[in-house]
N, C-alpha and C. Protein backbone atom coordinates (compact mmCIF):
# COMPACT_ATOMS: atom_id res chain seq x y z
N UNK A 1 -9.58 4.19 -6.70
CA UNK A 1 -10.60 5.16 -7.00
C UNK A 1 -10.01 6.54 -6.74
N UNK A 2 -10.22 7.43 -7.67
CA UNK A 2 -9.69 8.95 -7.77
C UNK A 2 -10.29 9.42 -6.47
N UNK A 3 -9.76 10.96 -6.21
CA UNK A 3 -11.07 11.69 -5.45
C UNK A 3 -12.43 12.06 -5.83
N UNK A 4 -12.06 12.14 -7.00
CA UNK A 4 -13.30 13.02 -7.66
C UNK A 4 -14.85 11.76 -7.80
N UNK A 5 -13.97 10.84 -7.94
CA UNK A 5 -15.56 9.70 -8.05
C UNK A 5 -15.74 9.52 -6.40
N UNK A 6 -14.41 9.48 -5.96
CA UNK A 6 -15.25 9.53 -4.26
C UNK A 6 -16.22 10.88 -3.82
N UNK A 7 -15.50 12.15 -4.11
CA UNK A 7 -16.75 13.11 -3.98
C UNK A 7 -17.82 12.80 -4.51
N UNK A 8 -17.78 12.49 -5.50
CA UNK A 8 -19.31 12.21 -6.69
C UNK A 8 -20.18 11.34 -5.68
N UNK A 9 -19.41 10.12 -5.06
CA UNK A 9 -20.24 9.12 -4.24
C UNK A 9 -20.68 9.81 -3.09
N UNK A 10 -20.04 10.57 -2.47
CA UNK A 10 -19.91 10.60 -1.14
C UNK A 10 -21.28 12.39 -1.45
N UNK A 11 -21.08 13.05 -2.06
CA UNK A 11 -21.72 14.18 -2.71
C UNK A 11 -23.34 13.42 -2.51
N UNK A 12 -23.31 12.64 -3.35
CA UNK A 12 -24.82 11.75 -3.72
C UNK A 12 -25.39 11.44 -2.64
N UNK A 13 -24.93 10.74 -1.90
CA UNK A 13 -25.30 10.28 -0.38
C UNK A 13 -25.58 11.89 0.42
N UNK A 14 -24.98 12.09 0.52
CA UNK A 14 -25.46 13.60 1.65
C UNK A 14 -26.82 14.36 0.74
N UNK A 15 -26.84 14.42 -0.77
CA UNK A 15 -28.00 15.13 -0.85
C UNK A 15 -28.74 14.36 -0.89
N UNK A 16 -29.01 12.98 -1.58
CA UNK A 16 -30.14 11.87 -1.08
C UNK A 16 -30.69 11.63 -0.40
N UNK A 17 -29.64 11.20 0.79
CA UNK A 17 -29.86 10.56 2.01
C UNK A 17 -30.12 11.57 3.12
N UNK A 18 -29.55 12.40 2.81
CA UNK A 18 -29.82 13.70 4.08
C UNK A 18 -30.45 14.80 3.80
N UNK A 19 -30.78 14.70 2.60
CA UNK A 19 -31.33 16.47 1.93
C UNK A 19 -30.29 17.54 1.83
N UNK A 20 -28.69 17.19 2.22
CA UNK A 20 -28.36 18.56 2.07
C UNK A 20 -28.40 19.42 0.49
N UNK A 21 -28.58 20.45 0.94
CA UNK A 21 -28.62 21.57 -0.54
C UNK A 21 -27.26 22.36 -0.56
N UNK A 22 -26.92 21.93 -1.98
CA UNK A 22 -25.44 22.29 -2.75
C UNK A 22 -24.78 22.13 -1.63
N UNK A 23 -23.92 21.41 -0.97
CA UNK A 23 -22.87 21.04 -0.13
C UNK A 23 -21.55 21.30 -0.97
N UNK A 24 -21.31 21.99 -0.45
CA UNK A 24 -19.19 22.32 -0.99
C UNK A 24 -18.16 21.91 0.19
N UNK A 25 -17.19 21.56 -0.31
CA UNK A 25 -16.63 20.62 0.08
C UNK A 25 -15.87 20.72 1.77
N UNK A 26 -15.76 22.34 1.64
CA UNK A 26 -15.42 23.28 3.14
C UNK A 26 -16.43 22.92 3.76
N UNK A 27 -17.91 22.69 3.81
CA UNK A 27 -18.32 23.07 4.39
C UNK A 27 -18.49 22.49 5.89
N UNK A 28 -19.11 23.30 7.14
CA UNK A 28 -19.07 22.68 8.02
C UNK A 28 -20.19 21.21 8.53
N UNK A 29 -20.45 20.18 8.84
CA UNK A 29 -21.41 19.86 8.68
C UNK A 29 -22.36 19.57 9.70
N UNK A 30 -22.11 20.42 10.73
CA UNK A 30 -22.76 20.44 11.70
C UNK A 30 -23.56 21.81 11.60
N UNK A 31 -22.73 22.90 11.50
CA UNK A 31 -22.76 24.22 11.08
C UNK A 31 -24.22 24.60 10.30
N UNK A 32 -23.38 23.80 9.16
CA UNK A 32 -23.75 24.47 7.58
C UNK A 32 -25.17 23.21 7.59
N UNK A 33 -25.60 22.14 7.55
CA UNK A 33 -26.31 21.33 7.42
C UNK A 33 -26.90 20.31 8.51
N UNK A 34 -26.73 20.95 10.00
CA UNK A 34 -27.57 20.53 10.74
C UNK A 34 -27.19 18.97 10.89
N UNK A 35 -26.20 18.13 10.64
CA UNK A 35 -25.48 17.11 10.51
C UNK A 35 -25.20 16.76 12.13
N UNK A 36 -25.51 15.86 12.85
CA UNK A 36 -25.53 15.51 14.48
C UNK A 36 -25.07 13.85 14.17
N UNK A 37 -25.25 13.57 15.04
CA UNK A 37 -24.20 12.30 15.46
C UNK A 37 -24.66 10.45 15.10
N UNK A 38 -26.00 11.55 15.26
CA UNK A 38 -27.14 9.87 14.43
C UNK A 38 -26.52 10.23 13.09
N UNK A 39 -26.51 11.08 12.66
CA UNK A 39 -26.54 11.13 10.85
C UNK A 39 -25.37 10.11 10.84
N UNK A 40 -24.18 10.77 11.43
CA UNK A 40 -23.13 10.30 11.53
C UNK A 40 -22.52 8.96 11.62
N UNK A 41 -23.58 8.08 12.07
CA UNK A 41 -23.71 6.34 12.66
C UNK A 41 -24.25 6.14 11.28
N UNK A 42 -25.32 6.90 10.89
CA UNK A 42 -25.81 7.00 9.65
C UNK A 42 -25.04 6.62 8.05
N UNK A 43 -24.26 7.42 8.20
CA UNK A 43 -23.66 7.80 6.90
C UNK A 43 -22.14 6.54 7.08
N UNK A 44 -21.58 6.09 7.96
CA UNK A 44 -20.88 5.37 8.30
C UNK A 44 -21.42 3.74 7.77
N UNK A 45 -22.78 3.44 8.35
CA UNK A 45 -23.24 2.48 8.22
C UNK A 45 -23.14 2.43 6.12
N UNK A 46 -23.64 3.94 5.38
CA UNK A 46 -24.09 3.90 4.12
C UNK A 46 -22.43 3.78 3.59
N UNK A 47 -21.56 3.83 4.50
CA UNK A 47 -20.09 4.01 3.44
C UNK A 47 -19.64 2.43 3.66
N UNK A 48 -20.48 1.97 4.86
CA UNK A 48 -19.95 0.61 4.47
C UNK A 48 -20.30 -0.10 3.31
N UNK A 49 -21.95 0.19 2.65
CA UNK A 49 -22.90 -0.83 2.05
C UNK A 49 -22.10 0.05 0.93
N UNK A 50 -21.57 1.05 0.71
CA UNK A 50 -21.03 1.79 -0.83
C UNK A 50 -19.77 1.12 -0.84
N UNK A 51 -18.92 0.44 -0.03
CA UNK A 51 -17.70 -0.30 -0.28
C UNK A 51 -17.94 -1.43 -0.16
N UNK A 52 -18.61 -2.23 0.33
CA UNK A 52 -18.86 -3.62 1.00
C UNK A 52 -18.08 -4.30 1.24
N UNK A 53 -17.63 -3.68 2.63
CA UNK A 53 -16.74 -4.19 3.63
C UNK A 53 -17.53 -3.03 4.94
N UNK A 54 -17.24 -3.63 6.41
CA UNK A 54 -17.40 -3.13 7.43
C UNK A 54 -15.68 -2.90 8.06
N UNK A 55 -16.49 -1.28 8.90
CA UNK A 55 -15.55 -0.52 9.02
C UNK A 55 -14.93 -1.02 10.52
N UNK A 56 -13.54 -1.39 10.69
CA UNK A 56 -13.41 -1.36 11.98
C UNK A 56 -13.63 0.12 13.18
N UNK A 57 -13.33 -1.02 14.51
CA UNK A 57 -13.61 -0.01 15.24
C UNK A 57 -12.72 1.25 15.37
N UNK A 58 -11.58 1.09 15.11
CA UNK A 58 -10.15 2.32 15.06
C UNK A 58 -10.67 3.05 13.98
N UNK A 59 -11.53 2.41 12.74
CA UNK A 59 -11.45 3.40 11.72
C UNK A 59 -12.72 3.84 11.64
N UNK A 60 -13.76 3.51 12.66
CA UNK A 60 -15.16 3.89 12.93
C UNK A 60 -14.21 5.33 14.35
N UNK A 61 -13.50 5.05 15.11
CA UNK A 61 -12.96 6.30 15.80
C UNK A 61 -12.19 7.42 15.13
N UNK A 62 -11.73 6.96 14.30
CA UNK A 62 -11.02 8.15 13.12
C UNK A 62 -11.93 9.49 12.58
N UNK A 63 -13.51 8.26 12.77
CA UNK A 63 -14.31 9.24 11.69
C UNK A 63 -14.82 10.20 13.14
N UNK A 64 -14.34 10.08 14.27
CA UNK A 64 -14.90 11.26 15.01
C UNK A 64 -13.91 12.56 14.53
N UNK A 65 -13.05 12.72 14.31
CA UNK A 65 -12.36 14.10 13.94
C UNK A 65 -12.94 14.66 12.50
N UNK A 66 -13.76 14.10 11.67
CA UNK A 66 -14.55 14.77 10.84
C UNK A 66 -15.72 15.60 11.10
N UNK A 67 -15.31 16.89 10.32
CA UNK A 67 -15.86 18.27 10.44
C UNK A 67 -16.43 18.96 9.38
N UNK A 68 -15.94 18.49 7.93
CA UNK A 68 -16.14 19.18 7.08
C UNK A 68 -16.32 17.84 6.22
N UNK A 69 -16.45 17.93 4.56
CA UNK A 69 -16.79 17.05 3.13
C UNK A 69 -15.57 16.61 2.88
N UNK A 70 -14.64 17.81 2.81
CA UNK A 70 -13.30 17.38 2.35
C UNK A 70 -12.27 16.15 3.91
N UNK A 71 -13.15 16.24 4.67
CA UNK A 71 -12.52 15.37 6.16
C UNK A 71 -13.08 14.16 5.68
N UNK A 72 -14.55 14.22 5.36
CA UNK A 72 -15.02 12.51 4.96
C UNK A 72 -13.88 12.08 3.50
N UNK A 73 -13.95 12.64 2.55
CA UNK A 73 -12.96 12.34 1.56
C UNK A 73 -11.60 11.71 2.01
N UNK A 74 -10.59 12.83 3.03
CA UNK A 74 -9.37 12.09 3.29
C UNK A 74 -9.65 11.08 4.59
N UNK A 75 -10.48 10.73 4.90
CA UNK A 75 -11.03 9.76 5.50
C UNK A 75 -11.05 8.54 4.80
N UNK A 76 -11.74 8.60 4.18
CA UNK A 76 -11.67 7.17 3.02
C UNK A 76 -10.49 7.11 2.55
N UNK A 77 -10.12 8.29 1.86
CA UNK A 77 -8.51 7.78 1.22
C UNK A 77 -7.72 7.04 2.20
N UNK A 78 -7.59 7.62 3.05
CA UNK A 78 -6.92 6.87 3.93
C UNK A 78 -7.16 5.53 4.39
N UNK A 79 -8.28 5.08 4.65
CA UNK A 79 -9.01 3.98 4.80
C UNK A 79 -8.31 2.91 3.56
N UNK A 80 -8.91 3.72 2.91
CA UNK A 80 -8.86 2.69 1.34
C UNK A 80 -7.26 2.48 0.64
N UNK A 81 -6.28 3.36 1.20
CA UNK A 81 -4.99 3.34 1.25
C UNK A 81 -4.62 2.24 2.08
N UNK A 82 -5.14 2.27 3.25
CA UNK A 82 -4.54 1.15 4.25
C UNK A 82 -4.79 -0.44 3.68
N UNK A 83 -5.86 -0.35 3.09
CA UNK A 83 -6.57 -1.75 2.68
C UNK A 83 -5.73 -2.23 1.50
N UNK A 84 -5.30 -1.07 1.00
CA UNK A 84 -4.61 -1.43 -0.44
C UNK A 84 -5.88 -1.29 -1.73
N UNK A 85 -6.94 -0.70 -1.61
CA UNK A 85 -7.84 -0.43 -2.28
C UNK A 85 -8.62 -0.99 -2.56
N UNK A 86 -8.80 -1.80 -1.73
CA UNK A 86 -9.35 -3.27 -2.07
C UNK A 86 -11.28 -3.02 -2.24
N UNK A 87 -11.29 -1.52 -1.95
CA UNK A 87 -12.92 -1.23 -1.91
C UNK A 87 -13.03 -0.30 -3.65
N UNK A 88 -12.22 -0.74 -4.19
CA UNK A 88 -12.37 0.24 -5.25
C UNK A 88 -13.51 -0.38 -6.29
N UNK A 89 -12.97 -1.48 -6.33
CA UNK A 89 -14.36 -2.01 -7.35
C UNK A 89 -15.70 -2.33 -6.78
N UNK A 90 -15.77 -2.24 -5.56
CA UNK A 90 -17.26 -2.17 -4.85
C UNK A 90 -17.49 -0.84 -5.06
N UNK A 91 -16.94 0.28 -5.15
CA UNK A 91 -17.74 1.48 -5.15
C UNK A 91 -17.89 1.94 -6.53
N UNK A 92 -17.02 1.58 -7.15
CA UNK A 92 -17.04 1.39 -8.76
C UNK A 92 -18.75 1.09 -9.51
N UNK A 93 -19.20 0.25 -8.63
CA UNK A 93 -20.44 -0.24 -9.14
C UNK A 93 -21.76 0.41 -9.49
């Protein structure tokens, strides 16, 4: 999966699921959208059911150094790099 369909996914979920308004990709998300730590268990739990696979615990600790849209993005890449992509056609769907 490109970046750009992962933004598209990952874009969808934050204004859906969280209400944010126009989110760009800098932005901060604590800052800029009031984004706290439940969301965070939150949005983790929704990236599992958008790949369908569960996230280990090393890569459930990774996602604490995310700060910004573009951090959740190379987050997954990376994720989904390690796996060998194996979540591409679950999010495909």
């Amino acid at each position: 999966m490109n970046r750009d369909i992962l933004e598209e996914k990952i874009l969808a979920i934050l204004v859906d699921d969280f209400e944010f308004d126009n989110p760009q990709a800098n932005d901060n998300l604590r800052d800029d959208h009031g984004f706290d730590s439940i969301d965070a268990i939150e949005l983790l739990a929704k990236i599992e059911v958008l790949f369908g696979f569960s996230l280990t615990r090393e890569e459930k600790e990774g996602a604490m150094e995310i700060r910004t849209i573009n951090d959740i993005l190379d987050y997954l890449e990376n994720i989904l790099a390690r796996r060998g992509g194996t979540a591409s056609t679950q999010a495909n769907r």
